[in-house]
C-alpha atoms as a PDB file:
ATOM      1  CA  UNK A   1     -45.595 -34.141 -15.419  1.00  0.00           C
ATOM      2  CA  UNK A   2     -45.940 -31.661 -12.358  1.00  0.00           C
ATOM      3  CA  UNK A   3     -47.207 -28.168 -13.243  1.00  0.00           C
ATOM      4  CA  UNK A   4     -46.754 -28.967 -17.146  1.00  0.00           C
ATOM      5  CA  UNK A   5     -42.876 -29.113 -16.659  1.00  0.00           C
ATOM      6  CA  UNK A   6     -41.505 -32.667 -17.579  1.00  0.00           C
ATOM      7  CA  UNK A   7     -39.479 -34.217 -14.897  1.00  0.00           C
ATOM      8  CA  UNK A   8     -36.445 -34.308 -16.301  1.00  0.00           C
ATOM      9  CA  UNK A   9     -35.618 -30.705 -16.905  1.00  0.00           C
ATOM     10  CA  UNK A  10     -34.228 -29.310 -14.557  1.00  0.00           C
ATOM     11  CA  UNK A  11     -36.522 -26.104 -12.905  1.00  0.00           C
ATOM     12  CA  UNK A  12     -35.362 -22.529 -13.132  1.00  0.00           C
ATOM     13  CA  UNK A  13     -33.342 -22.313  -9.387  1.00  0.00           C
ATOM     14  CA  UNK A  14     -31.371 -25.288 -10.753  1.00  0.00           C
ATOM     15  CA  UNK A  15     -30.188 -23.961 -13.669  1.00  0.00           C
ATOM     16  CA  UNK A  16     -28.964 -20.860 -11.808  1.00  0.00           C
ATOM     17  CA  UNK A  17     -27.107 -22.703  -9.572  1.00  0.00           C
ATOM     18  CA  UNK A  18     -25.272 -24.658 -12.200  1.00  0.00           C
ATOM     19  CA  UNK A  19     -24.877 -21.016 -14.439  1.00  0.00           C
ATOM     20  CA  UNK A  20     -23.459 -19.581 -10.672  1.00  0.00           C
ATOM     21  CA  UNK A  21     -21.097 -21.931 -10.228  1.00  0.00           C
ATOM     22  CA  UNK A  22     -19.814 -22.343 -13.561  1.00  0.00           C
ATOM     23  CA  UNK A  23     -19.500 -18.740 -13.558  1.00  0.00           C
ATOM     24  CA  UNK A  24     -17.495 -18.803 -10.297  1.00  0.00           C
ATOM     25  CA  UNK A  25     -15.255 -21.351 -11.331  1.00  0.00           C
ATOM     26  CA  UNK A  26     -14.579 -18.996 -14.671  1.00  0.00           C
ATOM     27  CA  UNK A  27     -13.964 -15.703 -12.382  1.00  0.00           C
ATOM     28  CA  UNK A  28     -10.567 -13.283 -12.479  1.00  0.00           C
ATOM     29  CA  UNK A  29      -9.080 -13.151  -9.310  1.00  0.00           C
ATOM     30  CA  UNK A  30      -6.028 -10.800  -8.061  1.00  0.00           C
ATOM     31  CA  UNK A  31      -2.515 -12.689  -8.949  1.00  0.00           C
ATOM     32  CA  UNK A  32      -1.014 -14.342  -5.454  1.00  0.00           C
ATOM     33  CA  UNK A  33       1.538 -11.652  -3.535  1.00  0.00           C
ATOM     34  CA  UNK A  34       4.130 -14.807  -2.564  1.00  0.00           C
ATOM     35  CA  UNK A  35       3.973 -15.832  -6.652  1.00  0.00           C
ATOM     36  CA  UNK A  36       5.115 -12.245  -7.434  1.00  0.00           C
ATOM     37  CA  UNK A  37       7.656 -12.294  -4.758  1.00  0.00           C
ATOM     38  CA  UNK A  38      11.267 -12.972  -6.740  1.00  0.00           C
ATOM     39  CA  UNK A  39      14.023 -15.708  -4.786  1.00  0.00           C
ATOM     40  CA  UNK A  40      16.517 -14.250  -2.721  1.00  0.00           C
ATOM     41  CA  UNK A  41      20.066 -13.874  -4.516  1.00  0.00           C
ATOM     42  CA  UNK A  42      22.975 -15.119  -2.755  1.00  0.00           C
ATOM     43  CA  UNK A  43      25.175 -12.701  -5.238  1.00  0.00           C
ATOM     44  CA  UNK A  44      23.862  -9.586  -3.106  1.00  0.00           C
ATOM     45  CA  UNK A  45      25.446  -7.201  -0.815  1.00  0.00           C
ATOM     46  CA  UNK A  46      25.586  -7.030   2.591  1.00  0.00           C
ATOM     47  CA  UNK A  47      22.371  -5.351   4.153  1.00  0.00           C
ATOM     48  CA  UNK A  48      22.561  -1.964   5.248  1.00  0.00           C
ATOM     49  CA  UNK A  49      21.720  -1.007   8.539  1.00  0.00           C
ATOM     50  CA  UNK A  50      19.534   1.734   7.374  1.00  0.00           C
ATOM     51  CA  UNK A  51      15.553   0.673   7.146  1.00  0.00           C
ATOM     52  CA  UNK A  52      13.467   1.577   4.209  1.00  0.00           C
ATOM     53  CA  UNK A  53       9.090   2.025   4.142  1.00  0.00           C
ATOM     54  CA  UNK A  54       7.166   1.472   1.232  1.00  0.00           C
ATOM     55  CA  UNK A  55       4.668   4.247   0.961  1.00  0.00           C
ATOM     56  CA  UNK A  56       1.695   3.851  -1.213  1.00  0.00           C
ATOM     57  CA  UNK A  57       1.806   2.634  -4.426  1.00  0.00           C
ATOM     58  CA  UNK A  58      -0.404   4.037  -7.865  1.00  0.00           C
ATOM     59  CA  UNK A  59      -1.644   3.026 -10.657  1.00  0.00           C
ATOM     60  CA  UNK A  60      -2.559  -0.402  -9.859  1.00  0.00           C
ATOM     61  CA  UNK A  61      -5.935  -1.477 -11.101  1.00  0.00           C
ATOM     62  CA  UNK A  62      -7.912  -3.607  -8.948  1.00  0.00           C
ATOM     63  CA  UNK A  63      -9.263  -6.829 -10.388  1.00  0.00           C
ATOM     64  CA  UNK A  64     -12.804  -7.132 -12.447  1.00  0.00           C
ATOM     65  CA  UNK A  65     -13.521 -10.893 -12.154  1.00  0.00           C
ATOM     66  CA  UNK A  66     -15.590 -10.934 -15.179  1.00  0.00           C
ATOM     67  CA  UNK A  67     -12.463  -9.441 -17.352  1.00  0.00           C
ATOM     68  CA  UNK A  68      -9.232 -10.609 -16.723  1.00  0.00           C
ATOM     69  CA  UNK A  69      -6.847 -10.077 -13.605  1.00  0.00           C
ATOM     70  CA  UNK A  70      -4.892  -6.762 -12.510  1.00  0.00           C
ATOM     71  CA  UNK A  71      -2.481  -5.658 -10.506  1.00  0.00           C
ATOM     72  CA  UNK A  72      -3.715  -4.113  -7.760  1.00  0.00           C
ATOM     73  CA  UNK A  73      -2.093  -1.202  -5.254  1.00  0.00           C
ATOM     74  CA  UNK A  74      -2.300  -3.281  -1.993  1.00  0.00           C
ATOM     75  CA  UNK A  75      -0.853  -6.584  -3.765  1.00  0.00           C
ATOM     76  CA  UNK A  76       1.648  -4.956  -5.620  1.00  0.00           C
ATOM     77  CA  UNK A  77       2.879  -3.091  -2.607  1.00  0.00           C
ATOM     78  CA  UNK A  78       3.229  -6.175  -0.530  1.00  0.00           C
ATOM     79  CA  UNK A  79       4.948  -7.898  -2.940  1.00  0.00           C
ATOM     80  CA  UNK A  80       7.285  -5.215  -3.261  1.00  0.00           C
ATOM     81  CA  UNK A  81       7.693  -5.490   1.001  1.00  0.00           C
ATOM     82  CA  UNK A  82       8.104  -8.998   1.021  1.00  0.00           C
ATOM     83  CA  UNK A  83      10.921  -8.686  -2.217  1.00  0.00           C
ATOM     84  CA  UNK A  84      13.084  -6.150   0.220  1.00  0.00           C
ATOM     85  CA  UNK A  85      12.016  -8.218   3.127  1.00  0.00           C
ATOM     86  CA  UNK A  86      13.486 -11.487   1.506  1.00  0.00           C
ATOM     87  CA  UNK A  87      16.757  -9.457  -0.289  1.00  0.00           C
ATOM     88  CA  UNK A  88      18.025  -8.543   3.256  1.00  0.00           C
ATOM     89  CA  UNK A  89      19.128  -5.253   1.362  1.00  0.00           C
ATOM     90  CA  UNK A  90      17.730  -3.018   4.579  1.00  0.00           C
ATOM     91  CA  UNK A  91      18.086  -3.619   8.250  1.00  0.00           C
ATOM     92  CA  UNK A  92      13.943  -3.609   7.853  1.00  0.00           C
ATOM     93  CA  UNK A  93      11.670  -3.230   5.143  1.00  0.00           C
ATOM     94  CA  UNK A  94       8.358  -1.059   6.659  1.00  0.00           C
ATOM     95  CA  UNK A  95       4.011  -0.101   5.248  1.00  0.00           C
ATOM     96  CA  UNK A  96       3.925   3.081   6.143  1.00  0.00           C
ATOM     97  CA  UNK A  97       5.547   3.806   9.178  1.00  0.00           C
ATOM     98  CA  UNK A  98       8.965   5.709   9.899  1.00  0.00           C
ATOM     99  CA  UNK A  99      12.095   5.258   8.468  1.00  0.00           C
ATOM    100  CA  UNK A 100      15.249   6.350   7.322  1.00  0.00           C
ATOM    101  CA  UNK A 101      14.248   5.992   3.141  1.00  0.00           C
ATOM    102  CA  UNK A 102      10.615   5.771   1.570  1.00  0.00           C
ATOM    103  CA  UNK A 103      10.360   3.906  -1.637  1.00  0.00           C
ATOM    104  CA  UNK A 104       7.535   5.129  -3.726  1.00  0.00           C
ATOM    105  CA  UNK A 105       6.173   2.831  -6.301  1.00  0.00           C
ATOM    106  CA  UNK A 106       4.181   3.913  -9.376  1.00  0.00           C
ATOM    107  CA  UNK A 107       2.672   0.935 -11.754  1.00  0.00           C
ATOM    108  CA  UNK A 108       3.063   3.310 -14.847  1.00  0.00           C
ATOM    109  CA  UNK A 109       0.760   0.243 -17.447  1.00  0.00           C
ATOM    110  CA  UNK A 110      -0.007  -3.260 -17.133  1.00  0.00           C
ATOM    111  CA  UNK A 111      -0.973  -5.053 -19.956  1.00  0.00           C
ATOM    112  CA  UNK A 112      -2.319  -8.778 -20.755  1.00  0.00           C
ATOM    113  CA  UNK A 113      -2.309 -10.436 -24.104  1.00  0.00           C
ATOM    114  CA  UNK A 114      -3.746 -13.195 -24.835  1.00  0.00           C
ATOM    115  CA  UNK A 115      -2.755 -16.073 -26.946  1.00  0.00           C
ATOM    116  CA  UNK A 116      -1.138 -19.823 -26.981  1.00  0.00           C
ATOM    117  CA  UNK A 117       0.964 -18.121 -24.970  1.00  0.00           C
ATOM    118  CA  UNK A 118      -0.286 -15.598 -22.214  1.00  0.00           C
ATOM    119  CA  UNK A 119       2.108 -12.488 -22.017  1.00  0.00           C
ATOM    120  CA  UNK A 120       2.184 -10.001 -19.465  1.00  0.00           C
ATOM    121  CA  UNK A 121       3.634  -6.171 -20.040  1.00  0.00           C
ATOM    122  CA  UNK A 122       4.654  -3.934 -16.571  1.00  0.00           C
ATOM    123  CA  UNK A 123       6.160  -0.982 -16.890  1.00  0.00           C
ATOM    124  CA  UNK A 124       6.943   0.388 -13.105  1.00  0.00           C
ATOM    125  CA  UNK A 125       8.671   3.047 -11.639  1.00  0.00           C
ATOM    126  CA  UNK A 126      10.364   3.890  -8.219  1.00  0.00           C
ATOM    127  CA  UNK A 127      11.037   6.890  -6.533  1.00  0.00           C
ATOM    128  CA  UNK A 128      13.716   6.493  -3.284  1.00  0.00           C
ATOM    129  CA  UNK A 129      13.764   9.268  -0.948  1.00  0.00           C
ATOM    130  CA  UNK A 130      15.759   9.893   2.183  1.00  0.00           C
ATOM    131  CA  UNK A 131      13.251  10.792   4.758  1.00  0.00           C
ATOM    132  CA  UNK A 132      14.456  13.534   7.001  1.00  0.00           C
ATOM    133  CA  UNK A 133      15.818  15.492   4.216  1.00  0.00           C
ATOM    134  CA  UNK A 134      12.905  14.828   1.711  1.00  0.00           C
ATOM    135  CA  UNK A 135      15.653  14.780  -0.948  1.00  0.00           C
ATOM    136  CA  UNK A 136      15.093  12.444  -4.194  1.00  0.00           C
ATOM    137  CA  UNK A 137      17.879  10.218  -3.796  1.00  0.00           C
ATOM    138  CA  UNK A 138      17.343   7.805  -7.095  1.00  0.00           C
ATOM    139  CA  UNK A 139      14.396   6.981  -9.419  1.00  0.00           C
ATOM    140  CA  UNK A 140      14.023   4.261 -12.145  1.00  0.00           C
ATOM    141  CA  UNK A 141      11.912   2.642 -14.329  1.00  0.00           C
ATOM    142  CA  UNK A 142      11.798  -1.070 -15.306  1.00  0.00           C
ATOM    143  CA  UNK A 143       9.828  -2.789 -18.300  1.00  0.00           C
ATOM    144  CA  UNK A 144       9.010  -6.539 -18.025  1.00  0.00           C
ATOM    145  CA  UNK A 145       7.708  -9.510 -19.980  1.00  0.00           C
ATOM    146  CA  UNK A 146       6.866 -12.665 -19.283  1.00  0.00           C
ATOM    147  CA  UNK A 147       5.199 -15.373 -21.021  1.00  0.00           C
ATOM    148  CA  UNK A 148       2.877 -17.866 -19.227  1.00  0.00           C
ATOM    149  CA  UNK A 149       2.580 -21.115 -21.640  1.00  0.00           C
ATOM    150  CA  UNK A 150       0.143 -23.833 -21.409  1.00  0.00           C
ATOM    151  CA  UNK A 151       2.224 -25.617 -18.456  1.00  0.00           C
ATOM    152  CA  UNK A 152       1.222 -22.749 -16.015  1.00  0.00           C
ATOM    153  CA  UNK A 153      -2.135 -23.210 -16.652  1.00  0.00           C
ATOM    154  CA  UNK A 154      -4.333 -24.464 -19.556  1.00  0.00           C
ATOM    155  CA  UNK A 155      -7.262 -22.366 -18.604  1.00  0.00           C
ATOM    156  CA  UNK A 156      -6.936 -18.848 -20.039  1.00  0.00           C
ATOM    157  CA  UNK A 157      -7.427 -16.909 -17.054  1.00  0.00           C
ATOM    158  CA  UNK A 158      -5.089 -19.203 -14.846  1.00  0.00           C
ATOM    159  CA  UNK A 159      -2.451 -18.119 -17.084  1.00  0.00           C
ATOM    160  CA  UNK A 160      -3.147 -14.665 -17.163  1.00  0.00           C
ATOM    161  CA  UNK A 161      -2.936 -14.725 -13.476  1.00  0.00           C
ATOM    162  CA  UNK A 162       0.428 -16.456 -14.331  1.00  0.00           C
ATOM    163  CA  UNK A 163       1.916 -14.053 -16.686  1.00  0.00           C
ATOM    164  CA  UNK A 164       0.770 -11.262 -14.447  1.00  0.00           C
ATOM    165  CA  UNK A 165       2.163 -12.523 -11.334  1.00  0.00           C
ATOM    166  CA  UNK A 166       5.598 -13.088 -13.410  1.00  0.00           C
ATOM    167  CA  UNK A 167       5.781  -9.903 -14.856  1.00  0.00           C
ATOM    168  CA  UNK A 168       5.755  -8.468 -11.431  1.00  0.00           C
ATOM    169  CA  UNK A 169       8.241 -10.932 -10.515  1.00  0.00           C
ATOM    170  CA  UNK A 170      11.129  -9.836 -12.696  1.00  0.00           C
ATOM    171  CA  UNK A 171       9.708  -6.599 -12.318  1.00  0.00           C
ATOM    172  CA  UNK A 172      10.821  -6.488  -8.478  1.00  0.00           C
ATOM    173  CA  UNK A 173      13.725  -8.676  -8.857  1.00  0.00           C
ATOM    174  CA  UNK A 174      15.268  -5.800 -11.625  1.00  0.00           C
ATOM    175  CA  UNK A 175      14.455  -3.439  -8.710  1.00  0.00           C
ATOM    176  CA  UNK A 176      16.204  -5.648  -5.961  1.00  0.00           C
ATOM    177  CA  UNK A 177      19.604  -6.134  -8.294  1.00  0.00           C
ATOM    178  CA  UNK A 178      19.167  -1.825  -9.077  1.00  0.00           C
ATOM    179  CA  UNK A 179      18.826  -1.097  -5.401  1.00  0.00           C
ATOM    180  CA  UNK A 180      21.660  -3.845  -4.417  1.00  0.00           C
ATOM    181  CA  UNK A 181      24.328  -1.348  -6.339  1.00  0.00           C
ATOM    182  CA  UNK A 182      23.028   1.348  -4.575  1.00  0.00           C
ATOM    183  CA  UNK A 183      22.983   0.149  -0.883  1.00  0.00           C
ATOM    184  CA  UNK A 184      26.335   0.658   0.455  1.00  0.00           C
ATOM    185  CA  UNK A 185      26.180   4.202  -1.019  1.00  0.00           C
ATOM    186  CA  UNK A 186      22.905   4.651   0.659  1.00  0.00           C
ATOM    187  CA  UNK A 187      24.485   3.051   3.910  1.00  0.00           C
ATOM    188  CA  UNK A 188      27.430   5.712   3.643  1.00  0.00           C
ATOM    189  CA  UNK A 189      25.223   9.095   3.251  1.00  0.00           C
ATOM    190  CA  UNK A 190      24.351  11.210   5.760  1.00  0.00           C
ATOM    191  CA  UNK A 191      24.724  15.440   5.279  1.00  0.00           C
END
């Protein structure tokens, strides 16, 4: 017995270090951009030769690791690039830089509840502008669910992260199919 402490319990710095990295293990983290990414349809138009820039996104939350996981701005809005990117619907999808539209997205609410089954609410909107006339050209709004079971993760924020990123998912693929009917009228305008 060294400084009245029996040998076998562990000292103070050790327990810390176990409570440190079970509570790392147990953390939120932001869902993956390529997870939220939808597949490429082969039922889409031709692209347009027109390119389009995704200008910053609201109403994301960031991520509290000690809560559950959010969609963020910056992760949302590259998941949105690398959707158009991957649908071929522009000649190039942009961050910020010139082009002929801007797509403004807008995560309107995100929502997470919990159960057997983890489900995941996003309601999103998107604003499409022409960019040298500043004209609204088309806006919608798309609702999604999606429900993460036990196979996508059995630990409860694993499959929040799950249901998040496929909420997203058919989130941006509804947007991809809305902005495929709209592309060779897009293509076609010019005042």
């Amino acid at each position: 017995m060294a400084n009245g402490v029996p040998p076998s319990t562990p000292r103070p710095a050790a327990w810390l270090l176990i409570f440190l990295c079970l509570h790392l293990a147990a953390c939120a983290r932001d869902p993956e951009v390529t997870a939220m990414v939808p597949e490429a349809s082969e039922s889409l138009p031709a692209g347009s030769e027109k390119t389009i820039a995704i200008i910053r996104a609201q109403g994301g939350e960031d991520t509290n690791p000690f809560i559950a996981p959010s969609l963020g701005d910056a992760g949302f809005r590259k998941a949105l690039h690398l959707a158009l990117e991957r649908a071929g619907l522009f000649r190039a999808s942009l961050l910020d830089q010139n082009a002929d539209y801007l797509l403004y997205p807008e995560v309107i609410t995100q929502e997470l509840i919990p159960g057997l089954k983890m489900t995941a609410v996003l309601d999103a909107r998107y604003r499409l502008i022409e960019a040298w006339s500043k004209k609204k050209l088309w806006e919608d709004r798309f609702l999604t669910v999606y429900d993460a079971d036990l196979g996508e993760g059995l630990y409860g924020l694993t499959r929040a992260r799950a249901a998040l990123e496929g909420a997203v998912r058919e989130n941006l693929k509804k947007l991809v199919q809305r902005l495929a009917k709209r592309v060779e009228t897009l293509s076609d305008r010019r005042e």
